[in-house]
Protein backbone atom coordinates (compact mmCIF):
# COMPACT_ATOMS: atom_id res chain seq x y z
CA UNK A 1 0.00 0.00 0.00
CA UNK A 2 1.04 3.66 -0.60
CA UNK A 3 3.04 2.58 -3.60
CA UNK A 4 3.58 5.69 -6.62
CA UNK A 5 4.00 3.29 -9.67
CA UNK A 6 3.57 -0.73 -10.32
CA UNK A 7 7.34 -1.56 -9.67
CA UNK A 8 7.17 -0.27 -6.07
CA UNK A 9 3.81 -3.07 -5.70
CA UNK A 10 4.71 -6.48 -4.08
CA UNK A 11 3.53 -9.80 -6.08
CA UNK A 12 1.08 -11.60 -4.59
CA UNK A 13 2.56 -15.55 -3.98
CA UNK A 14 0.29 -18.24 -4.89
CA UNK A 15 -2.65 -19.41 -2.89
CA UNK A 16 -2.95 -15.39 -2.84
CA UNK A 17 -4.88 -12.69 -5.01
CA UNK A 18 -4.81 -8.73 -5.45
CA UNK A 19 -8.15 -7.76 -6.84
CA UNK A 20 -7.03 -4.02 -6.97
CA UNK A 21 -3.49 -5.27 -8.96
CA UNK A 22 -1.54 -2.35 -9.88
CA UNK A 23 -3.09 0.06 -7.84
CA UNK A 24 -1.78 -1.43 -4.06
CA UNK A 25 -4.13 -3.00 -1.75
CA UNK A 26 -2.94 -5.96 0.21
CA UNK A 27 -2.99 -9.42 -1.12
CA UNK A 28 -6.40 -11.30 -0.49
CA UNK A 29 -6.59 -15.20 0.99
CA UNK A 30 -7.56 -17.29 -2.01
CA UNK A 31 -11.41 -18.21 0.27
CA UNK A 32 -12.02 -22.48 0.38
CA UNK A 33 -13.19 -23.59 -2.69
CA UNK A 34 -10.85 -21.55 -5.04
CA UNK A 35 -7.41 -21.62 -5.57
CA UNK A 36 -4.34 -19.42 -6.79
CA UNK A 37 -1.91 -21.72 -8.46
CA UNK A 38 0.35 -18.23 -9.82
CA UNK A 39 1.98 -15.59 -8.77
CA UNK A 40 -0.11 -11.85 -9.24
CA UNK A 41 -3.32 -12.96 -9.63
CA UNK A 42 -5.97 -10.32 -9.66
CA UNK A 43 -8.87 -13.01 -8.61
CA UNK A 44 -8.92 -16.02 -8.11
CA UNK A 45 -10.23 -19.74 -9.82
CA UNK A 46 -13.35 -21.69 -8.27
CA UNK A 47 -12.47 -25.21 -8.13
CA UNK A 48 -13.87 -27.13 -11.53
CA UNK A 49 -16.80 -30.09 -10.71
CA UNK A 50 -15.45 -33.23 -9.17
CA UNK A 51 -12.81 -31.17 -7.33
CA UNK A 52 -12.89 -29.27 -3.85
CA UNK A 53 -10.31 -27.36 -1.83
CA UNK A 54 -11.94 -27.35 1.84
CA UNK A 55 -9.24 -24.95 3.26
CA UNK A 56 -7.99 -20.83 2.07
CA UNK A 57 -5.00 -20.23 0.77
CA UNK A 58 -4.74 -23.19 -2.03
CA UNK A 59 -2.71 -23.17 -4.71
CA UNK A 60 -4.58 -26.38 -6.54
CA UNK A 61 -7.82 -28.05 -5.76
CA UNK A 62 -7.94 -31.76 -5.44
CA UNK A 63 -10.21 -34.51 -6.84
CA UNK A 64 -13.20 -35.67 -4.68
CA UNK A 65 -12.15 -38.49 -3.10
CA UNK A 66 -13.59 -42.35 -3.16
CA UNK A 67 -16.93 -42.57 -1.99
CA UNK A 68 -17.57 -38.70 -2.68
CA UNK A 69 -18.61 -36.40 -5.82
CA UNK A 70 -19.01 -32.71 -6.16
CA UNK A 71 -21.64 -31.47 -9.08
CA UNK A 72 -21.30 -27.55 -8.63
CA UNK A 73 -18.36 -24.92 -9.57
CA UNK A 74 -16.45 -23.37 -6.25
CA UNK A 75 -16.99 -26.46 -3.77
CA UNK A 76 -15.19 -26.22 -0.23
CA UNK A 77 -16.37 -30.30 0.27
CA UNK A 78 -17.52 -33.37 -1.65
CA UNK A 79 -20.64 -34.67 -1.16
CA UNK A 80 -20.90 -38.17 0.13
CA UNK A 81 -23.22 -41.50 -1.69
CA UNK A 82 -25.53 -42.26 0.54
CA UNK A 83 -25.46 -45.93 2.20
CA UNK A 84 -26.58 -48.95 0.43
CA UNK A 85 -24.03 -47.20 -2.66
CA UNK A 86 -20.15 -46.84 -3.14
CA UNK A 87 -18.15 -45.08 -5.48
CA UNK A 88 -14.95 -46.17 -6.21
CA UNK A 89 -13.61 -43.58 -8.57
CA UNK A 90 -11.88 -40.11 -7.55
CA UNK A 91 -12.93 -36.83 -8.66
CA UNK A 92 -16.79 -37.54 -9.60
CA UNK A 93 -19.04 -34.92 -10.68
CA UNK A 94 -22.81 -36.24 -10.25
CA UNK A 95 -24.77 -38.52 -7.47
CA UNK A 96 -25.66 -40.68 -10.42
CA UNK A 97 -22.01 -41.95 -10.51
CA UNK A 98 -22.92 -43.83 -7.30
CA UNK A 99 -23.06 -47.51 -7.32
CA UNK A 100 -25.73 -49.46 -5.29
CA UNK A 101 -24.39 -52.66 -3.47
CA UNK A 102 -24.75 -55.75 -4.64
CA UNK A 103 -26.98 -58.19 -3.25
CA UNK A 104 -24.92 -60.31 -0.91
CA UNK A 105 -23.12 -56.95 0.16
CA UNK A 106 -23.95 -54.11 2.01
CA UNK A 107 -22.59 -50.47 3.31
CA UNK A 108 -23.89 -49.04 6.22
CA UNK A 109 -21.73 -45.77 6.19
CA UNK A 110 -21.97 -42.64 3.65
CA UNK A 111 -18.99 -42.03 1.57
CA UNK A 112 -17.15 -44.75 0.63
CA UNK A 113 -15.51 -46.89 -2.05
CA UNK A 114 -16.56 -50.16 -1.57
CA UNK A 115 -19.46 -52.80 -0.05
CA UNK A 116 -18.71 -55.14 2.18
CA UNK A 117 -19.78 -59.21 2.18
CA UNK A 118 -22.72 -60.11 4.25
CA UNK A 119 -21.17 -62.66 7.04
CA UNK A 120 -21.70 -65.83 7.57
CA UNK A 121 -25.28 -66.54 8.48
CA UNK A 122 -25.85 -63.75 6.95
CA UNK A 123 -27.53 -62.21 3.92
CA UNK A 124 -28.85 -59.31 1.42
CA UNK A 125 -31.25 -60.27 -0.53
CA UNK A 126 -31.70 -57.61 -3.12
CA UNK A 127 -29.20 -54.30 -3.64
CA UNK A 128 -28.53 -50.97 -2.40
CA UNK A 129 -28.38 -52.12 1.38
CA UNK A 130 -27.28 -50.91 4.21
CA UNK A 131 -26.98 -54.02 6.53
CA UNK A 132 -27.68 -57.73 6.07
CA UNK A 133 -30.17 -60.19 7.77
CA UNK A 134 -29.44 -62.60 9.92
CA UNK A 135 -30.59 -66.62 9.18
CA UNK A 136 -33.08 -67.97 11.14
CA UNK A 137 -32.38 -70.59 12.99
CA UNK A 138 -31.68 -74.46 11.98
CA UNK A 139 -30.70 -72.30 8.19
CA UNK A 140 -27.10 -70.99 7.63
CA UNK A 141 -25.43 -69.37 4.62
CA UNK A 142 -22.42 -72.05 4.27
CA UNK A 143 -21.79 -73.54 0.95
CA UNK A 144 -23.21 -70.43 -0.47
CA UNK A 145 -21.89 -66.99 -2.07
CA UNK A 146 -18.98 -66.50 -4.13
CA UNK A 147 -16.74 -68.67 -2.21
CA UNK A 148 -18.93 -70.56 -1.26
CA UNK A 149 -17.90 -70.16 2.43
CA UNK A 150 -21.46 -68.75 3.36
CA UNK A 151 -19.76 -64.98 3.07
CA UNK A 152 -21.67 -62.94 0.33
CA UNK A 153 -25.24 -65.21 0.29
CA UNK A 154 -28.07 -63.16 -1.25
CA UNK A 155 -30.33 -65.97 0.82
CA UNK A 156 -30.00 -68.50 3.52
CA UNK A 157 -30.41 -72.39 3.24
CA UNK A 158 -31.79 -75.14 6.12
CA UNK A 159 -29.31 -76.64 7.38
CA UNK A 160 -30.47 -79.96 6.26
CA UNK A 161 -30.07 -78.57 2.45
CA UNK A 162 -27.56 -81.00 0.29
CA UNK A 163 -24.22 -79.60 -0.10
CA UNK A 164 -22.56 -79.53 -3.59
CA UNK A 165 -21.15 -82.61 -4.74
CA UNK A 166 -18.14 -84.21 -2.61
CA UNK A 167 -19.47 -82.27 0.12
CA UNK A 168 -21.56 -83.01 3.29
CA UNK A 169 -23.08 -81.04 5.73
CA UNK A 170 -21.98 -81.26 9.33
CA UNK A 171 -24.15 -80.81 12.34
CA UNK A 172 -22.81 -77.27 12.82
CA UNK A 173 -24.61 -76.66 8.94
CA UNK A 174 -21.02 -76.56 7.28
CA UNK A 175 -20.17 -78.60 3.95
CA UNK A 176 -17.22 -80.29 4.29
């Protein structure tokens, strides 16, 4: 401030902006949201879609993580998929990039990048969950799902069910 000509006016550093450039003023806090990735800026840059910077001062904004997406211009945060979904890409731009489970899987949090198997004598029957059922009783889940290790079931079995071939059921309701 109180500078007679440009020369005598201090360069804003990044993460920084002088709206008033060549006529003084003090250097501005690039808000959250924005960022200043060069030196003498005279405003600043709201982050793009799919990115956020959640603090001031930034010099770059970063992609939304895993599990999060940002549709709108300027963002300080990424919003979160809801539970029963995932999203395991970075820098998303719309809710519709958000995956619901699987049946045999579920997600019980907001914001993140992956289901997880139902347990054993457990399952999810259809998809977008957010937790899994447990089996009644005299049923189990083993010798189903993926691995057939009764992790993953989209339904339960009694345990009296035949096992697959080479297999038989033990008292506990495992096929061995």
């Amino acid at each position: 401030t109180g500078a007679t000509s440009k020369s005598q006016c201090h360069a804003c550093q990044r993460g920084r902006y002088n709206p008033f450039e060549g006529l003084g003023g003090d250097c501005q806090v690039c808000p959250p949201g924005s960022h200043c990735p060069y030196l003498q800026m005279s405003k600043y840059t709201d982050c793009s879609p799919g990115k956020y910077a959640s603090k001031s001062e930034q010099t770059a904004c970063r992609d939304c993580p895993s599990g999060r997406y940002q549709p709108e211009e300027g963002a300080a945060v990424c919003e979160a998929c809801p539970v029963g979904k995932y999203l395991p890409a970075m820098g998303s731009i719309n809710s519709t990039s958000c995956i619901e489970c699987e049946a045999g899987s579920y997600n019980d949090k907001n914001g993140t990048a992956e289901c997880s198997l139902c347990g054993k004598d457990t399952f999810a029957g259809g998809s977008g969950l957010s937790r899994c059922e447990s089996c009644k009783d005299n049923s189990t889940t083993q010798g189903l799902g993926p691995s057939f290790d009764g992790r993953g079931a989209t339904e339960c079995v009694a345990k009296t069910t035949a096992c697959s071939p080479g297999f038989d059921r033990t008292t506990s309701g495992a096929c061995e």
